[in-house]
Structures are given as structure tokens and as C-alpha cells.
C-alpha atoms as a PDB file:
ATOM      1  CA  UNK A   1    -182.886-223.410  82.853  1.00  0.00           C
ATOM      2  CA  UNK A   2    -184.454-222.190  85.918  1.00  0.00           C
ATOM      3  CA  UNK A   3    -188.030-222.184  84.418  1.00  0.00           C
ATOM      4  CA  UNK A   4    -187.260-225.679  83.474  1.00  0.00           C
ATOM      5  CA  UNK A   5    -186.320-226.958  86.799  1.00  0.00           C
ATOM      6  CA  UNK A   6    -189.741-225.712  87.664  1.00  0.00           C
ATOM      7  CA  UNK A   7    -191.754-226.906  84.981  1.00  0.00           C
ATOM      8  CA  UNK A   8    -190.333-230.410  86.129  1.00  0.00           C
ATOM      9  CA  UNK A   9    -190.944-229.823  89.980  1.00  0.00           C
ATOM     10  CA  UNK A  10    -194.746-228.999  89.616  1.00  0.00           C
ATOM     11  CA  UNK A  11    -197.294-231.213  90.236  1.00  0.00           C
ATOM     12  CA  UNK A  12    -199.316-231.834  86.901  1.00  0.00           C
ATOM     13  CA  UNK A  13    -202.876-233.252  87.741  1.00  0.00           C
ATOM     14  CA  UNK A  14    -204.191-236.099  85.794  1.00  0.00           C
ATOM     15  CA  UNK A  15    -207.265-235.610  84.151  1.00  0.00           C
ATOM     16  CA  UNK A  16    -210.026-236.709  85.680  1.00  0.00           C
ATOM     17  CA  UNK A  17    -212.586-239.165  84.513  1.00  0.00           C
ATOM     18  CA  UNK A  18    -215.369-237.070  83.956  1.00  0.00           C
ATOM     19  CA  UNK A  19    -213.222-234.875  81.100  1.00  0.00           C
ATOM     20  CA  UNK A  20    -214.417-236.474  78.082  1.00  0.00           C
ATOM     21  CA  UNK A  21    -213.555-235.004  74.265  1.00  0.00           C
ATOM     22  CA  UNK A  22    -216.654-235.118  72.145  1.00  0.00           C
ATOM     23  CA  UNK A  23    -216.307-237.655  68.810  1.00  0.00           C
ATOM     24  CA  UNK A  24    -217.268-236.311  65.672  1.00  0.00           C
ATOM     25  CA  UNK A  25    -217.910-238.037  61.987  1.00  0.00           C
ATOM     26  CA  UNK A  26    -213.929-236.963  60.847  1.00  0.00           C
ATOM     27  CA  UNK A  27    -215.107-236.271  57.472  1.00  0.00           C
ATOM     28  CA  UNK A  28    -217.556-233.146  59.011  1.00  0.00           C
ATOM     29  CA  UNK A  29    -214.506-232.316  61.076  1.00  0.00           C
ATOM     30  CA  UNK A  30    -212.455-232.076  58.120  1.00  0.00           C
ATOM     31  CA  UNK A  31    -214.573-230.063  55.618  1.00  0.00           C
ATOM     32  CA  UNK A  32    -214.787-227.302  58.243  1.00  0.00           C
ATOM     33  CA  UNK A  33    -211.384-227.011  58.586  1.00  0.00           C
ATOM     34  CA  UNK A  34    -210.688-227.155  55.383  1.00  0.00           C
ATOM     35  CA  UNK A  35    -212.557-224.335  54.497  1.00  0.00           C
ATOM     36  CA  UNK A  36    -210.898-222.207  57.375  1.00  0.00           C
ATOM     37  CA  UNK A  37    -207.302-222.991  55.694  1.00  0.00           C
ATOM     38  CA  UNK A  38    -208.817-222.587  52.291  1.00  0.00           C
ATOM     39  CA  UNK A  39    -210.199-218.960  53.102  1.00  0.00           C
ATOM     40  CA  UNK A  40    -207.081-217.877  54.907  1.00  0.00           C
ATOM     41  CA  UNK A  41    -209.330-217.240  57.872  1.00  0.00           C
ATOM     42  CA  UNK A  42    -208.903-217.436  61.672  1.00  0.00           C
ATOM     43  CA  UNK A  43    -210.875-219.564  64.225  1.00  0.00           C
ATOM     44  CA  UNK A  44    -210.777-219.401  68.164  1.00  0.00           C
ATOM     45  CA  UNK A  45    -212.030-223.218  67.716  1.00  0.00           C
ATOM     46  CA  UNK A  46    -208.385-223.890  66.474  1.00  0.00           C
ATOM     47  CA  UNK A  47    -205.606-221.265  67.430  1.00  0.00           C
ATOM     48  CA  UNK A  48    -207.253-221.805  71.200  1.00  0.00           C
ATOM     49  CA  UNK A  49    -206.954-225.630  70.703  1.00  0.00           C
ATOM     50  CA  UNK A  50    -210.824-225.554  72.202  1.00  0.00           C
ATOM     51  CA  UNK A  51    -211.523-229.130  73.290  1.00  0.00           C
ATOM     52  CA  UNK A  52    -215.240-229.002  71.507  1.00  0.00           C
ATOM     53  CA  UNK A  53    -213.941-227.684  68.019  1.00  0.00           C
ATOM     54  CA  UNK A  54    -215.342-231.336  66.408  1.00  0.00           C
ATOM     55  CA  UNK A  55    -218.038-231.034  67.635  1.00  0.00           C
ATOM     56  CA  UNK A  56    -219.112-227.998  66.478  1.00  0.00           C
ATOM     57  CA  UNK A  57    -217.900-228.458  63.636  1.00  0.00           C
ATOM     58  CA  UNK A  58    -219.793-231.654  63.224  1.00  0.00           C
ATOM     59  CA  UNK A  59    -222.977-228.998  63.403  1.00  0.00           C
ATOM     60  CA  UNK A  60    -221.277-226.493  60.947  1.00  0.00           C
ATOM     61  CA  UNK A  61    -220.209-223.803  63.294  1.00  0.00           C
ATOM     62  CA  UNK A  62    -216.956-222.363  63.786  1.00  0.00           C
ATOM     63  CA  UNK A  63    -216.280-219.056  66.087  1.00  0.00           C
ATOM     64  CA  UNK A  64    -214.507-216.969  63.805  1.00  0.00           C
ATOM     65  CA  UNK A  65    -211.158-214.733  65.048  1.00  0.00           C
ATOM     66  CA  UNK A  66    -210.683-211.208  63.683  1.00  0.00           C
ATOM     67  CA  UNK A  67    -207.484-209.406  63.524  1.00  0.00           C
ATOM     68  CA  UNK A  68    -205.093-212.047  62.839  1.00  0.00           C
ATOM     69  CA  UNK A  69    -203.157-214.844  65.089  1.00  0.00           C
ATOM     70  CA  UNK A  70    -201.336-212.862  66.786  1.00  0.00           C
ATOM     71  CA  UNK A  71    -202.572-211.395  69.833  1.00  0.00           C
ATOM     72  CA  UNK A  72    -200.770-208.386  71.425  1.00  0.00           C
ATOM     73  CA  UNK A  73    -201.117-209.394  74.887  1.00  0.00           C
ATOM     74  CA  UNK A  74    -199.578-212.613  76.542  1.00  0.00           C
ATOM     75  CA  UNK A  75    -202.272-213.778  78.469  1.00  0.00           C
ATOM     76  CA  UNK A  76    -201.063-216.795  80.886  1.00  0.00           C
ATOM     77  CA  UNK A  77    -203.727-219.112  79.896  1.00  0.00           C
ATOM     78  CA  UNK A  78    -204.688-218.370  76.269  1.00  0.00           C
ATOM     79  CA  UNK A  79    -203.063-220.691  73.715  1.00  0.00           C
ATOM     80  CA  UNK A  80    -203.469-217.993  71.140  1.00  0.00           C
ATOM     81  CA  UNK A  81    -199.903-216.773  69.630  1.00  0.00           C
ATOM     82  CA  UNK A  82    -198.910-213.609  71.802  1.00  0.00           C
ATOM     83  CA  UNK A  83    -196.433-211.014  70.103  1.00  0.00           C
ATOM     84  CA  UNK A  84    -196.164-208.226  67.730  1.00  0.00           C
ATOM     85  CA  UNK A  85    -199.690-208.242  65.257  1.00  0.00           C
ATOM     86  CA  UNK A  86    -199.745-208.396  61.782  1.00  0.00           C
ATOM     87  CA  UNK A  87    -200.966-205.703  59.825  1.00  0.00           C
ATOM     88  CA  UNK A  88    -204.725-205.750  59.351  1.00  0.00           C
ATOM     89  CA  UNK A  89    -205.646-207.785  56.913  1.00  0.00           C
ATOM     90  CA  UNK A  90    -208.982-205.555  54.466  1.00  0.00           C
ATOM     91  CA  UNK A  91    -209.924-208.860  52.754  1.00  0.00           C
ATOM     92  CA  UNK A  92    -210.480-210.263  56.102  1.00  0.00           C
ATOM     93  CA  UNK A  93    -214.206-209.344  56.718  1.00  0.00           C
ATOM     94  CA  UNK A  94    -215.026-210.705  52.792  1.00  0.00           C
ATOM     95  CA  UNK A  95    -213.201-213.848  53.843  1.00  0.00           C
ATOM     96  CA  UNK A  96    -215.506-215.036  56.834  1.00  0.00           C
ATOM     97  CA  UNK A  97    -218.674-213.728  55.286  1.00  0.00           C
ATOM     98  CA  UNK A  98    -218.036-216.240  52.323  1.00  0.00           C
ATOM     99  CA  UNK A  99    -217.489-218.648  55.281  1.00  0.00           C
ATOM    100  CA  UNK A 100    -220.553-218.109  56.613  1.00  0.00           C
ATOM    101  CA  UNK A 101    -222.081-218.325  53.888  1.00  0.00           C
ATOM    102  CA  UNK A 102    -220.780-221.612  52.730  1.00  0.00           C
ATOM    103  CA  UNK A 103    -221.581-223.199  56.126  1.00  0.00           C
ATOM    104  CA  UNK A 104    -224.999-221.828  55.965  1.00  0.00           C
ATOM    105  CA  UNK A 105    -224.847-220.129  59.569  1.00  0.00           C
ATOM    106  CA  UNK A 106    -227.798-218.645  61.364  1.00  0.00           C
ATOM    107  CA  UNK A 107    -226.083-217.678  64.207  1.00  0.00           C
ATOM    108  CA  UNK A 108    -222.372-216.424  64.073  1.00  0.00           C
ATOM    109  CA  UNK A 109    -220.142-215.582  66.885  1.00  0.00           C
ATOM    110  CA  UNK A 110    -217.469-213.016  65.956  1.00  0.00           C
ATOM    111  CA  UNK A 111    -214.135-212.557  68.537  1.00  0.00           C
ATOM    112  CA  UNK A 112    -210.904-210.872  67.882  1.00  0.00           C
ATOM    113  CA  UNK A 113    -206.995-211.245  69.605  1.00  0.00           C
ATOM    114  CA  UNK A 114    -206.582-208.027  71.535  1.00  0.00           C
ATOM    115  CA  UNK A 115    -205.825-205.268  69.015  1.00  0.00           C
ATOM    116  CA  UNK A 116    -203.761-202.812  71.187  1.00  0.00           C
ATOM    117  CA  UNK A 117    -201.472-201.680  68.428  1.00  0.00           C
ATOM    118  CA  UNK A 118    -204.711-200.108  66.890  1.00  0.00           C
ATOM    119  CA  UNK A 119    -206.090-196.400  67.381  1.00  0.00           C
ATOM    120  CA  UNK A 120    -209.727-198.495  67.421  1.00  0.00           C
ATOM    121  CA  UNK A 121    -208.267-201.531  69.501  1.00  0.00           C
ATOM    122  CA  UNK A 122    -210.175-203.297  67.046  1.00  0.00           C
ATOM    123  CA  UNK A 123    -213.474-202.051  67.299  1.00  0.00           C
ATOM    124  CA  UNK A 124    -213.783-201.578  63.220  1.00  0.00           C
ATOM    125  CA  UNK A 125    -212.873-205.732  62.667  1.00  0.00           C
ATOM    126  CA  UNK A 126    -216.288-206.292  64.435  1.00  0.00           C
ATOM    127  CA  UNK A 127    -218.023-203.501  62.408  1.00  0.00           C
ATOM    128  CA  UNK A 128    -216.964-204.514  58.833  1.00  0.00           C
ATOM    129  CA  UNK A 129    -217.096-208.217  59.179  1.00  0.00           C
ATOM    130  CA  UNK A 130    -220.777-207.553  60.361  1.00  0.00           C
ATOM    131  CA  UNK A 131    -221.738-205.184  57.699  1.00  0.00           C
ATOM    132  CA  UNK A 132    -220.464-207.717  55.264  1.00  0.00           C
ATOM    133  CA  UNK A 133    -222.560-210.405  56.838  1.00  0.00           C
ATOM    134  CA  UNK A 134    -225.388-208.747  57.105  1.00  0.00           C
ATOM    135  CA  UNK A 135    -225.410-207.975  52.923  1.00  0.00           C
ATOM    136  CA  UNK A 136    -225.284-212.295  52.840  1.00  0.00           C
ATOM    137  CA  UNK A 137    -228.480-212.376  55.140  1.00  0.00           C
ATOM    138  CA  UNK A 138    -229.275-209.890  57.393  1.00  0.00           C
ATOM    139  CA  UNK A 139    -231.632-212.291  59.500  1.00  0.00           C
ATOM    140  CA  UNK A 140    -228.336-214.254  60.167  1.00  0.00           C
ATOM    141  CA  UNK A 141    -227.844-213.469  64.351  1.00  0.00           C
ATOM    142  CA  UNK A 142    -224.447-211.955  65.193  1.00  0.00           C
ATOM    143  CA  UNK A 143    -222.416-212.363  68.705  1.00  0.00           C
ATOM    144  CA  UNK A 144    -219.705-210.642  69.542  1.00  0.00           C
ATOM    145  CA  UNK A 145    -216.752-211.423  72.144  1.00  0.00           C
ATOM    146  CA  UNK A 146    -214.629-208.426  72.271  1.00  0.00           C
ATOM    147  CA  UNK A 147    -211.299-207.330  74.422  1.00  0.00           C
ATOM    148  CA  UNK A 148    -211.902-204.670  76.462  1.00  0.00           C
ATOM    149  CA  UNK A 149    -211.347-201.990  73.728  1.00  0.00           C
ATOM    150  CA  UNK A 150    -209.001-200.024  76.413  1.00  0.00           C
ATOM    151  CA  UNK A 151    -206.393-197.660  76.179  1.00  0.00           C
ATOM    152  CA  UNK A 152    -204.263-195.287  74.081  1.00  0.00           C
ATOM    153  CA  UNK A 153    -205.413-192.039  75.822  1.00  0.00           C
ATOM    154  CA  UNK A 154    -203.029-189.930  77.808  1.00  0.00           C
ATOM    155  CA  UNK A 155    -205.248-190.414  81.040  1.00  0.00           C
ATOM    156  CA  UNK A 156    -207.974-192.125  82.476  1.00  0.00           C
ATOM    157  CA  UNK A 157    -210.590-190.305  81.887  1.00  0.00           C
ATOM    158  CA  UNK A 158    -209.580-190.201  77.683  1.00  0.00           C
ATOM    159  CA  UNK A 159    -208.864-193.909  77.845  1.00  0.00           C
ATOM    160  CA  UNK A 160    -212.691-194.118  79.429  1.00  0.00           C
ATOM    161  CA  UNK A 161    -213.971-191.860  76.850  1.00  0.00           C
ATOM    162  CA  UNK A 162    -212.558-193.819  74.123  1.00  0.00           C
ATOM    163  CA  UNK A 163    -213.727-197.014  75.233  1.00  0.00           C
ATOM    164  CA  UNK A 164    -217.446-195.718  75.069  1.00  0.00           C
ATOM    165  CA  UNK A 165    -216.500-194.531  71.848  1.00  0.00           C
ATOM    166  CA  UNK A 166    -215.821-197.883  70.518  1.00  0.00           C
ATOM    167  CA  UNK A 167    -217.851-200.135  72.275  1.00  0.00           C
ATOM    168  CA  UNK A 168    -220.787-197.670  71.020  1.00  0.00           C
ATOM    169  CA  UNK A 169    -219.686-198.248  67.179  1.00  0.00           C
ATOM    170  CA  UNK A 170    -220.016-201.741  68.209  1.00  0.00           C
ATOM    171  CA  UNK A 171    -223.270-201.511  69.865  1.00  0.00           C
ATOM    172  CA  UNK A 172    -225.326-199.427  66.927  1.00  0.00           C
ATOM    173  CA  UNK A 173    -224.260-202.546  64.794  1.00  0.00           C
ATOM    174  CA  UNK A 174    -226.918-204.638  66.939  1.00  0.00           C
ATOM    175  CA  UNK A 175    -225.460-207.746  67.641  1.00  0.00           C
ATOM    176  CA  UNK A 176    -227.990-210.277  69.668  1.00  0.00           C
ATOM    177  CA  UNK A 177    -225.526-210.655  72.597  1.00  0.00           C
ATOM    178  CA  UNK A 178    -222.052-208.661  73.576  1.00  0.00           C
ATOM    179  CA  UNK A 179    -219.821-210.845  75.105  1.00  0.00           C
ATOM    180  CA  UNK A 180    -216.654-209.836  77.450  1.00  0.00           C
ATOM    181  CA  UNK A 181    -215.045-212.324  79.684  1.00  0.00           C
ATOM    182  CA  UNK A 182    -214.219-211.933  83.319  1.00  0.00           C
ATOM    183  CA  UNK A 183    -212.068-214.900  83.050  1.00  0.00           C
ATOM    184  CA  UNK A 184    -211.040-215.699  86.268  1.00  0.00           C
ATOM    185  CA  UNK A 185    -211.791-213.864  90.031  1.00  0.00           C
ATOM    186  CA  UNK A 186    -210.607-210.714  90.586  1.00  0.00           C
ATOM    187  CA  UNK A 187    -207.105-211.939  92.959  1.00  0.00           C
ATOM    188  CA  UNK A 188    -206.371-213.758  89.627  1.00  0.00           C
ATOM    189  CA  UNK A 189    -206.424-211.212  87.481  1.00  0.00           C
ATOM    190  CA  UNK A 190    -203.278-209.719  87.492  1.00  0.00           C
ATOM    191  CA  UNK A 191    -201.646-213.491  87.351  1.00  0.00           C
ATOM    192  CA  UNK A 192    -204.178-214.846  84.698  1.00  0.00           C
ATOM    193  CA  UNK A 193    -205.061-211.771  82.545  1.00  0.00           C
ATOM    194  CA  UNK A 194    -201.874-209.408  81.655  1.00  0.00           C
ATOM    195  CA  UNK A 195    -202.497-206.400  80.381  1.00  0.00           C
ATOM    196  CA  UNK A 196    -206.232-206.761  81.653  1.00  0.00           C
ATOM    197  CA  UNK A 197    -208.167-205.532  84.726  1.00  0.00           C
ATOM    198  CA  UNK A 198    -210.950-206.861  86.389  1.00  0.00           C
ATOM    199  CA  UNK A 199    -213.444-203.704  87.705  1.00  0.00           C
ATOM    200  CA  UNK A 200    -213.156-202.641  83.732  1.00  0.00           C
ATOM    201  CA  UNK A 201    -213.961-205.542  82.500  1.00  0.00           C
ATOM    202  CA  UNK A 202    -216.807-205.180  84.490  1.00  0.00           C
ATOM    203  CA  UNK A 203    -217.541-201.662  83.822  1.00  0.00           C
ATOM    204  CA  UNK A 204    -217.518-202.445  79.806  1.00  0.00           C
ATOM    205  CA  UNK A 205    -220.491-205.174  80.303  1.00  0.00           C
ATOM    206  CA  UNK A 206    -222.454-202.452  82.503  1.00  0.00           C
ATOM    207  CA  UNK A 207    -221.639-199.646  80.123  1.00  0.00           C
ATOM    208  CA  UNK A 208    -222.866-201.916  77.241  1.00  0.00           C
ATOM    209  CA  UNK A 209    -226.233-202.701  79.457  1.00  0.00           C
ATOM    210  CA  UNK A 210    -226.360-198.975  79.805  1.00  0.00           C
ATOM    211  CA  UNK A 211    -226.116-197.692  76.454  1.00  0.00           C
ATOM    212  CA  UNK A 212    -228.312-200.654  74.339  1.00  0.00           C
ATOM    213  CA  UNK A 213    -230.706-202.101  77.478  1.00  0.00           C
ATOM    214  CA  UNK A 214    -232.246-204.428  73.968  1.00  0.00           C
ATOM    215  CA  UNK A 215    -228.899-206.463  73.783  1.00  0.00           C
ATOM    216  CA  UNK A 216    -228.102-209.610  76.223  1.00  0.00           C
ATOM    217  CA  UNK A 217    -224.674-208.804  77.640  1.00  0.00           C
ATOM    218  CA  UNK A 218    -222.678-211.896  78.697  1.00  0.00           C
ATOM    219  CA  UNK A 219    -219.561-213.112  80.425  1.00  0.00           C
ATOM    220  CA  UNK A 220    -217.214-215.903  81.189  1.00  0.00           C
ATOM    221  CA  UNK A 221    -215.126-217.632  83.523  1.00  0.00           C
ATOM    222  CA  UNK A 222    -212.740-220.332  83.953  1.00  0.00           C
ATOM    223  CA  UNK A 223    -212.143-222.396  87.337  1.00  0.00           C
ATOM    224  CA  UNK A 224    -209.372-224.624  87.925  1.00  0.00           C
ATOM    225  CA  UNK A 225    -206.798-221.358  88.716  1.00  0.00           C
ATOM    226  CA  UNK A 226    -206.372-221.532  92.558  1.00  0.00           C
ATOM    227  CA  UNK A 227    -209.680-219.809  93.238  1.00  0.00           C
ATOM    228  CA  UNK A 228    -211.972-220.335  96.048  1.00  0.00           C
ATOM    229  CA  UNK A 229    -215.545-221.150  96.133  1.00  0.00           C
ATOM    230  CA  UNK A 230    -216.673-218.170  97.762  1.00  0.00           C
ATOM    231  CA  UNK A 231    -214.504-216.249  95.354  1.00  0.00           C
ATOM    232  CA  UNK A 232    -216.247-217.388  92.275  1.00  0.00           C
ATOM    233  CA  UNK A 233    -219.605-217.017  93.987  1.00  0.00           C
ATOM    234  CA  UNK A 234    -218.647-213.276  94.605  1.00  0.00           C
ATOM    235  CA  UNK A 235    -217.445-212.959  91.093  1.00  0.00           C
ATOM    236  CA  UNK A 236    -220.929-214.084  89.822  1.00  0.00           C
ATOM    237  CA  UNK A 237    -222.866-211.518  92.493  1.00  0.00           C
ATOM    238  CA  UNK A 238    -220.654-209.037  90.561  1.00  0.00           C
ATOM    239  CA  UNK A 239    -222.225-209.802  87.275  1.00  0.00           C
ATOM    240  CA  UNK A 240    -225.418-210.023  88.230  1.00  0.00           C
ATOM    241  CA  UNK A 241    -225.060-206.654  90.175  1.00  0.00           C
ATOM    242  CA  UNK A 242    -224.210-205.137  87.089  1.00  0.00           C
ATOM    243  CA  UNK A 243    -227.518-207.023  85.425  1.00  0.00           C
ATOM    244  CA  UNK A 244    -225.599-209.395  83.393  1.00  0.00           C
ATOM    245  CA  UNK A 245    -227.884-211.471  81.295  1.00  0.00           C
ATOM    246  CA  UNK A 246    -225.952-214.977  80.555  1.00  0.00           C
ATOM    247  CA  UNK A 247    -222.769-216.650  81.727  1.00  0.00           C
ATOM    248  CA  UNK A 248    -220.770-219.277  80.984  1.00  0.00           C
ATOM    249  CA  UNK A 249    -218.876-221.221  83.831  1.00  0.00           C
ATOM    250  CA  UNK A 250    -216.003-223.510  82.651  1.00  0.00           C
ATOM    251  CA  UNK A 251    -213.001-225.933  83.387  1.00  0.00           C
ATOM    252  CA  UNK A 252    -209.330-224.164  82.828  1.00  0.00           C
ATOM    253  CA  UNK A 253    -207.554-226.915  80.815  1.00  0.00           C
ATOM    254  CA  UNK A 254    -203.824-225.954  80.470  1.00  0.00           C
ATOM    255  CA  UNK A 255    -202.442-226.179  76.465  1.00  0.00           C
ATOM    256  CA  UNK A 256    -199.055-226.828  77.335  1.00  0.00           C
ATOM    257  CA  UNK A 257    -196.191-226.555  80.036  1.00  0.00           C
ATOM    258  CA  UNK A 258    -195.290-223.100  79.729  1.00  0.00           C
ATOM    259  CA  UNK A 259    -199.021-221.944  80.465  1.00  0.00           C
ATOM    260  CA  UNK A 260    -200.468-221.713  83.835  1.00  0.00           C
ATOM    261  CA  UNK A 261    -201.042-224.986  85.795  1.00  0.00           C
ATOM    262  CA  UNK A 262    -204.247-226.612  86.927  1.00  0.00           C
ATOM    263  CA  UNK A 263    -204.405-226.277  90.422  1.00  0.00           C
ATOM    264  CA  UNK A 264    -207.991-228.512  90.825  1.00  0.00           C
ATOM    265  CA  UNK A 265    -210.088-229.746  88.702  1.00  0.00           C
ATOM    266  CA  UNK A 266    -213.606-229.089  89.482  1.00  0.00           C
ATOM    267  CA  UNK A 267    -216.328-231.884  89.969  1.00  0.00           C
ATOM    268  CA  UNK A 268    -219.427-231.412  87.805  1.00  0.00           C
ATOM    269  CA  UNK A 269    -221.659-231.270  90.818  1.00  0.00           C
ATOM    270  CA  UNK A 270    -219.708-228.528  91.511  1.00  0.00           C
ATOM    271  CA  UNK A 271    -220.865-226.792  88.289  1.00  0.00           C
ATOM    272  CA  UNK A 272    -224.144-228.499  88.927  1.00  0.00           C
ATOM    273  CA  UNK A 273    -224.183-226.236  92.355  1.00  0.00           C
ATOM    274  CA  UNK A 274    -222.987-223.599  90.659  1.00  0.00           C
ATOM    275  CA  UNK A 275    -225.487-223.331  87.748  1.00  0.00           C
ATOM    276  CA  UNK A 276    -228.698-223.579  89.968  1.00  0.00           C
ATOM    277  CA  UNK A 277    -226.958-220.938  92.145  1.00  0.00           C
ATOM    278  CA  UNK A 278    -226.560-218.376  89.122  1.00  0.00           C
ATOM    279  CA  UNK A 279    -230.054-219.269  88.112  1.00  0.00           C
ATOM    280  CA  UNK A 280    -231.197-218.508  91.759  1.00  0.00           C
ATOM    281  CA  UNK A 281    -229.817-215.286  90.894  1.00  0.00           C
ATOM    282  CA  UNK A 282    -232.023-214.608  87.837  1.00  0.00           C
ATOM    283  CA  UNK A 283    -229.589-214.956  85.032  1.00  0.00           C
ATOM    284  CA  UNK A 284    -231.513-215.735  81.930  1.00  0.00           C
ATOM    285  CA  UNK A 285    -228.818-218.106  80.618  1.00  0.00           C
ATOM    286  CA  UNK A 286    -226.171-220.174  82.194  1.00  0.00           C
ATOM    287  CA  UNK A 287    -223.641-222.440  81.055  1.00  0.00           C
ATOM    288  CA  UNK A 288    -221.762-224.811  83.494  1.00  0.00           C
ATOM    289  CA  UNK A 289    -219.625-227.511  82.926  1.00  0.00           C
ATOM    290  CA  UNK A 290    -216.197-229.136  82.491  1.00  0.00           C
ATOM    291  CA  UNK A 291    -215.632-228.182  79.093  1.00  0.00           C
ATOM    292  CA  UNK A 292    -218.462-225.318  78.501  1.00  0.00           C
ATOM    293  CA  UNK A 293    -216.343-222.656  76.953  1.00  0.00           C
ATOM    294  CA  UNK A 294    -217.381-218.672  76.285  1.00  0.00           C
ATOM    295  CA  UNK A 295    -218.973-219.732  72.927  1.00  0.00           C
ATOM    296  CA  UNK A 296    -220.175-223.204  72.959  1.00  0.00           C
ATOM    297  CA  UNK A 297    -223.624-224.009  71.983  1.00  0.00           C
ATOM    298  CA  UNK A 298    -224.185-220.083  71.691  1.00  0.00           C
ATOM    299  CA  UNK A 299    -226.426-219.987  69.175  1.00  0.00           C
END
């Protein structure tokens, strides 16, 4: 009841005029998604509710989510079921390279829901969906958007260890990019990403740099939270500190009322500001704007 009373106290921002939903031909819309429900796969496009899913789907492209629907953290923002994970599903990896292949993809990014229940934390989704991909076409260009592939030592320095471990199985697949979100700035993280932590987030994109120099590493965040300006411009030095290749800048929109509220919505000159100050910084890619999520236009 409490929660409820509060839900009805906060102020919920209107969106602003400059938040407009792509339009897509329905019947393009349609045959995408009714392959995903055919194939018993999983999307981010539609268990994240992203706001550009017709459009890219209009273009035949669809970011495909490994390891279920069920995510086993409860991030605050993230409209993806949280709770306890299904068991892994072995046809899986079969199922989205048929996808791919019926869509005719060049350029496929793979993610997953946070995998903690795992002794890999996921690691082998990425590696045999990829392999099985790569038999279709093996010219087809692979991304990957991983969790942070921590935990389930005893210590530290084990849980360490065995994220090199699998972020190195990952790695001698050769994707074209390696993608792990920052989200938000690092006061936010505790708040914004539960279970998550901001300096190894960090310290997974530099130990990717480090260990396969060849592959773009790449990162997102969302504004829109409560932070700052200089905040987010410090959370971009941190990238490119750690030689970052690409990022992607976005607007938070909340799913529903029991997510985290928007506390501003940003103007796009903002973003404008903020992509020529990343580029400044020598990023080879950047992405910035109200409804530029981790994966659109990745390809």
C-alpha cells in the first residue's frame, strides 16, 4: 500500500515533443515477429519493449536474447522479466541461427539476461549460438552484448580469474565488436544496476581491449536518471581512458510504474553537445539521441 501511495505522489513527466516512435509498413513488423514466436526464440527488441523494434524490423533485424526471459537480476530499469531462470534451453542456438538465416542477416547482434545461476554466467550461450551461425555463413558479422560474466568464486581474486576465463572463450570466437554497458554514472549504479558494479564493468571492456586489441569494444548509457552533466561527461572520460572504441548515449524511457522514474528528459542539443564532445575525444563511433539504444543501427 505504501509503494502505492508513492507511485501516486510522484511526479510523472510528460513526454516531450521531440520523442517520436518510428512508423513502420505493419505487415514487415509483423512477419518479424512472427517468426520470433514461431521459432520459440527471444528478442531484446520485444521483452525490453525497445521503442525502435518496428523499425528495425521494417529492415529485417532483430537483436536476439540468449538464455531465456528470465533474467536473474532485477535491474530497476530493465523491462526484462527478473526472477528465477529457466533451465537452458540446447535447441536455443539452432533456433536463432535458422532466424538468421531466414531474415537474411549480415550483421547479428547477440545479448543474453544475466545468467548468474550458471558456472559460465553464460559465456557458452554466446559461443554456441555463434558457432552455429557461423556454419550458415561465416562472413555474417557477429556483436555481442554480454553481462559482466562475474562471480561464483569464493574471493575476489577467483571471481577475477573466472571472468577472464569467460570473457576469453568469448573473445577467441571473434566477434566484430564486444559490447558491455555502463548504463548509467557511477552514483547510479547501485540504485539503477543491482547486482552490478560500475569500476568492473569498466574493467571487463579494458580487459577485453587488452586481451583481443583487433576487436572494437563498446558501451552504453542511459540519461534521464538524476545524473548531472558533468557526471556523464566524467563517465565518458572513463571510457575513453580505458580506449573504448564506440558508445551509444541514450534517453531512459520508464516501461511502467513500478520501474524507476524519469527525472528529466534530455533535449537533443543536449545529445547534439554530447556527441561532438565524445568525438572530440576520439571515439571512432558515437551514438546520441533520444531513443538511440545499445544496439540500434549497429550493424
Amino acid at each position: 500500500m505504501r509503494q502505492k501511495n508513492l507511485i501516486k505522489q510522484e511526479k510523472i513527466l510528460r513526454l516531450p515533443s521531440w520523442i517520436k516512435f518510428p512508423i513502420s509498413k505493419a505487415s514487415e513488423f509483423e512477419k518479424v515477429q512472427t517468426l520470433i514466436k514461431k521459432s520459440n526464440i527471444h528478442t531484446i527488441c520485444e521483452e525490453a519493449r525497445c521503442p525502435n523494434r518496428a523499425e528495425c524490423y521494417a529492415s529485417g533485424t532483430a537483436t536476439f536474447l540468449l538464455g531465456g526471459s528470465i533474467c536473474s537480476r532485477s535491474c530497476a530499469f530493465c523491462q526484462v522479466n527478473k526472477g528465477r531462470p529457466n533451465s537452458i534451453d540446447f535447441d536455443e542456438c539452432f533456433q536463432v541461427a535458422e532466424a538468421v538465416k531466414v531474415l537474411n542477416l549480415k550483421y547479428v547482434v547477440l545479448t543474453s539476461v544475466a545468467r548468474d545461476d550458471l558456472p559460465d554466467h553464460g559465456a557458452n550461450l554466446f559461443i554456441s549460438t555463434i558457432n552455429e551461425i557461423r556454419k550458415i555463413d561465416s562472413t555474417i558479422k557477429i556483436e555481442v552484448l554480454t553481462p559482466d560474466l562475474w562471480g561464483g568464486g569464493k574471493n575476489s581474486n577467483e571471481n577475477n580469474n573466472l571472468q577472464i576465463e569467460r570473457l576469453k572463450m568469448i573473445l577467441e570466437k571473434d566477434p566484430i565488436c564486444f559490447n558491455h554497458n555502463l548504463e548509467t554514472v557511477e552514483r547510479l549504479q547501485k540504485e539503477v544496476r543491482r547486482g552490478a558494479n560500475y569500476e568492473r564493468s569498466l574493467s571487463l571492456l579494458k580487459k577485453s581491449k587488452d586481451i583481443a586489441p583487433h576487436i572494437q569494444t563498446k558501451s552504453g548509457i542511459m540519461l534521464g536518471l538524476g545524473e548531472t552533466l558533468d557526471e556523464i561527461k566524467n563517465t565518458i572520460y572513463d571510457l575513453n581512458k580505458i580506449n573504448c572504441d564506440q558508445i551509444t548515449i541514450g534517453q531512459y524511457l520508464r516501461p511502467s510504474l513500478s520501474h524507476l522514474a524519469v527525472k528529466k528528459y534530455w533535449d537533443p542539443s543536449e545529445f547534439e553537445y554530447l556527441y561532438r564532445f565524445s568525438k572530440e575525444l576520439g571515439f571512432k563511433r558515437v551514438s546520441s539521441g533520444p531513443l538511440v539504444r545499445s544496439s540500434y543501427h549497429a550493424g
